[in-house]
N, C-alpha and C. Protein backbone atom coordinates (compact mmCIF):
# COMPACT_ATOMS: atom_id res chain seq x y z
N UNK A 1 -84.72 -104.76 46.69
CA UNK A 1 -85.65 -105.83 46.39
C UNK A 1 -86.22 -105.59 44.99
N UNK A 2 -86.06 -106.76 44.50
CA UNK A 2 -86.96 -106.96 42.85
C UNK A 2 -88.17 -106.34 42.62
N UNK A 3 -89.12 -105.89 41.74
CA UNK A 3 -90.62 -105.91 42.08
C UNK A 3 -90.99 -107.35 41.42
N UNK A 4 -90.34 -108.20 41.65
CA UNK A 4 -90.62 -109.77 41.09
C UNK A 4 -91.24 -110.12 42.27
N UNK A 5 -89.85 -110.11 43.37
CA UNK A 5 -89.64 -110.44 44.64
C UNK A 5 -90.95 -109.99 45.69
N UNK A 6 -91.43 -109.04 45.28
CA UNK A 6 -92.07 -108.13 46.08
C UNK A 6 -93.21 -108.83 45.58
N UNK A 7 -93.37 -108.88 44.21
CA UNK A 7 -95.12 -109.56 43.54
C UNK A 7 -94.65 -110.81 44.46
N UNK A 8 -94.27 -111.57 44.50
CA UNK A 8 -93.96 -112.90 45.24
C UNK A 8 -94.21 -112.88 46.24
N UNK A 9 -93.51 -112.12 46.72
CA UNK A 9 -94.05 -112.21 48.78
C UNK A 9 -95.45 -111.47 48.96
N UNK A 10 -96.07 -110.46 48.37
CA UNK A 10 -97.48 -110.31 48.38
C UNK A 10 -98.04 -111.80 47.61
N UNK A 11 -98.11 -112.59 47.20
CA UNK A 11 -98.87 -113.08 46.26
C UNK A 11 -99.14 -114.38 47.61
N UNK A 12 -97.58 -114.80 48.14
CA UNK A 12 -97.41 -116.05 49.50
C UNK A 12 -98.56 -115.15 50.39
N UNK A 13 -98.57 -114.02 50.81
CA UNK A 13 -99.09 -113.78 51.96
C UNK A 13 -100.31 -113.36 52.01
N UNK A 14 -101.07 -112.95 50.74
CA UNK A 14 -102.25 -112.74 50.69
C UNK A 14 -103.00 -113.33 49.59
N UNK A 15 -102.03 -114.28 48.86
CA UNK A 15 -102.93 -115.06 47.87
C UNK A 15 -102.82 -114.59 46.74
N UNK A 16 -102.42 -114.75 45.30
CA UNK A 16 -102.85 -113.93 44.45
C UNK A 16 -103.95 -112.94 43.76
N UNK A 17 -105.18 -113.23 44.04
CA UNK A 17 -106.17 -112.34 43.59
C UNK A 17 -106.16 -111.39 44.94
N UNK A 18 -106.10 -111.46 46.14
CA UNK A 18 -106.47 -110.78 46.96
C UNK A 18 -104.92 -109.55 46.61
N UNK A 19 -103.67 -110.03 46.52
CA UNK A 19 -102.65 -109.13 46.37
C UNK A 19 -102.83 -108.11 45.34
N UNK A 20 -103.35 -108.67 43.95
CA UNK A 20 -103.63 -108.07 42.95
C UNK A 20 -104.17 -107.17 43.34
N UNK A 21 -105.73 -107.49 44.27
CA UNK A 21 -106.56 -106.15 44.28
C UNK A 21 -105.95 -104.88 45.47
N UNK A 22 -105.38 -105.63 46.25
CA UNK A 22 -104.95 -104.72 47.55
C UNK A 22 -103.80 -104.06 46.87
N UNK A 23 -102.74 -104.24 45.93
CA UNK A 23 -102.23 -103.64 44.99
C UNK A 23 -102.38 -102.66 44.27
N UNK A 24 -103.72 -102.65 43.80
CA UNK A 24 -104.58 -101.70 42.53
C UNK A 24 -105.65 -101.11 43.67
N UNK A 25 -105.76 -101.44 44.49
CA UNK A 25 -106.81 -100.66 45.11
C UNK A 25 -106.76 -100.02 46.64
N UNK A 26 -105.84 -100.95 47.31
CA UNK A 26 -105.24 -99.89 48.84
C UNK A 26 -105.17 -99.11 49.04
N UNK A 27 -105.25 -98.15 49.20
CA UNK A 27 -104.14 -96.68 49.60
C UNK A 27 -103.92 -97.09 51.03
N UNK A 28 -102.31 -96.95 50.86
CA UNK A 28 -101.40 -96.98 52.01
C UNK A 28 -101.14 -95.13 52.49
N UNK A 29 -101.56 -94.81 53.87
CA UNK A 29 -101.26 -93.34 54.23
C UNK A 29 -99.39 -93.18 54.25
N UNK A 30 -98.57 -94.62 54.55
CA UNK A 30 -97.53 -94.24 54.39
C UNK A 30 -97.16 -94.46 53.05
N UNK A 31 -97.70 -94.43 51.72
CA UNK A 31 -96.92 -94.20 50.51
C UNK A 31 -97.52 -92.97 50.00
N UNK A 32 -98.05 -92.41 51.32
CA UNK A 32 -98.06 -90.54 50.31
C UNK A 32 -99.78 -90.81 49.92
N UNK A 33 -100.72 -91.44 50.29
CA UNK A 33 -102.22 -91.68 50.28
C UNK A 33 -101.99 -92.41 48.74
N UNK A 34 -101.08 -92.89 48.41
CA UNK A 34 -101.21 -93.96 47.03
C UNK A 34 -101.29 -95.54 47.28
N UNK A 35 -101.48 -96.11 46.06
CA UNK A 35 -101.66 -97.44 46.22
C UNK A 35 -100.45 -97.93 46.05
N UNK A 36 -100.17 -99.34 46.24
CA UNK A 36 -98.97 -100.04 46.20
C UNK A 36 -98.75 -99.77 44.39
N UNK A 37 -99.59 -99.95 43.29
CA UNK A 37 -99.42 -99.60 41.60
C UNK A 37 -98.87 -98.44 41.72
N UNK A 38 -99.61 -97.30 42.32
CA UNK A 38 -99.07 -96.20 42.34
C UNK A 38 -97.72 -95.39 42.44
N UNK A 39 -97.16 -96.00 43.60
CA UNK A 39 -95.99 -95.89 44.28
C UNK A 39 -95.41 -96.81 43.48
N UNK A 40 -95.55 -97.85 43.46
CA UNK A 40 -94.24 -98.55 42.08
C UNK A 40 -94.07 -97.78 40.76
N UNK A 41 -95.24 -97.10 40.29
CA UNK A 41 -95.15 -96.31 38.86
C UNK A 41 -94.30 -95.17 39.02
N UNK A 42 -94.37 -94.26 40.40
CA UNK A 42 -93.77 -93.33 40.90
C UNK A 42 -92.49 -93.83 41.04
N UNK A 43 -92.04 -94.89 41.07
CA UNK A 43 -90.45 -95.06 41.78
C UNK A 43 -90.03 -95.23 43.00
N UNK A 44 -91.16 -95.70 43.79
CA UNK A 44 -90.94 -96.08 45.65
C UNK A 44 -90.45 -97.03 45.15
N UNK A 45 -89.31 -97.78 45.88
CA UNK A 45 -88.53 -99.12 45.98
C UNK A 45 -89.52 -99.90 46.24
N UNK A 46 -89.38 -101.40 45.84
CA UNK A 46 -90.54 -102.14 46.27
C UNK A 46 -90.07 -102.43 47.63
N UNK A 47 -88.94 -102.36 48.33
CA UNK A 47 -88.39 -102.99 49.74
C UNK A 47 -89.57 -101.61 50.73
N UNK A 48 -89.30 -100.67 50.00
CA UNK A 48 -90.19 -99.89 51.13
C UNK A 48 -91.60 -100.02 51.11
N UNK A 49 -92.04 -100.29 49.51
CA UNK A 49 -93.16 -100.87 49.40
C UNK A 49 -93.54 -102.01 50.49
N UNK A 50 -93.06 -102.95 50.21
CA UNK A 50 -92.98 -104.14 51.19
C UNK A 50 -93.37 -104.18 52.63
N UNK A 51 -92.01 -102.73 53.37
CA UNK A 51 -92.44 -102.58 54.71
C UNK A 51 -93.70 -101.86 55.13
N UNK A 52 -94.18 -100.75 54.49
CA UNK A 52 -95.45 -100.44 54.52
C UNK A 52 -96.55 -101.30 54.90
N UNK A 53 -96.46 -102.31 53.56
CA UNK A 53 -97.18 -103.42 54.06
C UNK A 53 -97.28 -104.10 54.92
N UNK A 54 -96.43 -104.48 55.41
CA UNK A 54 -96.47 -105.28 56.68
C UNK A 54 -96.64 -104.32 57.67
N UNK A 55 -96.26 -103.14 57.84
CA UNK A 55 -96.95 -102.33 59.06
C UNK A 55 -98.59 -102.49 59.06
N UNK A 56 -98.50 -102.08 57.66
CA UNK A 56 -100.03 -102.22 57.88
C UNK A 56 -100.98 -102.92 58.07
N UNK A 57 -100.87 -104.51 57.20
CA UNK A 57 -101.43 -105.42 57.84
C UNK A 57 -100.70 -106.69 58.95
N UNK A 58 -100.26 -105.58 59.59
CA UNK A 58 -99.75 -106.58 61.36
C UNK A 58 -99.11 -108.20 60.73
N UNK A 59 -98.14 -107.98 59.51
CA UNK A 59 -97.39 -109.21 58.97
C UNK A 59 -96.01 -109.08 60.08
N UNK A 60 -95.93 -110.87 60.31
CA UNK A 60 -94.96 -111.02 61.73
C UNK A 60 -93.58 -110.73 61.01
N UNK A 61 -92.67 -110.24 62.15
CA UNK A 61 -91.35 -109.77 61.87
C UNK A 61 -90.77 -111.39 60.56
N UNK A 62 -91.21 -112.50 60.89
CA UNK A 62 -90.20 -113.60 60.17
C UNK A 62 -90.82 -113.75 58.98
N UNK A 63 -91.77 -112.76 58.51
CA UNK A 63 -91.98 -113.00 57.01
C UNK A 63 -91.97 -111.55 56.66
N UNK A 64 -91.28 -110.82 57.25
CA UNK A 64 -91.11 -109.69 56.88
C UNK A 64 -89.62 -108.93 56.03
């Protein structure tokens, strides 16, 4: 997955300003206690990026 793709489907599912900040400011415990910025600067795929997310906020399997 793109990190285009990935800004895109965060942006549909939580809006753009809210993605932005949950982006720059989350810490996800499954990306290693980093934020979604973090883990993209590091080199996590955004596809795993992605699934994180949706574990975490309970996003349904068909937009996943």
């Amino acid at each position: 997955m793109r990190i285009t793709v990935f800004r895109r489907l965060m942006a549909e599912e939580f809006g753009q300003t809210r993605a932005e900040t949950l982006a720059s400011d989350h810490v996800l415990s499954g990306l290693g206690g980093r934020t979604i910025e973090q883990a993209l600067a590091d080199g996590v795929p955004a596809k795993e990026i992605w699934q994180q997310v949706c574990g975490e906020f309970d996003i349904p399997a068909e937009r996943r």
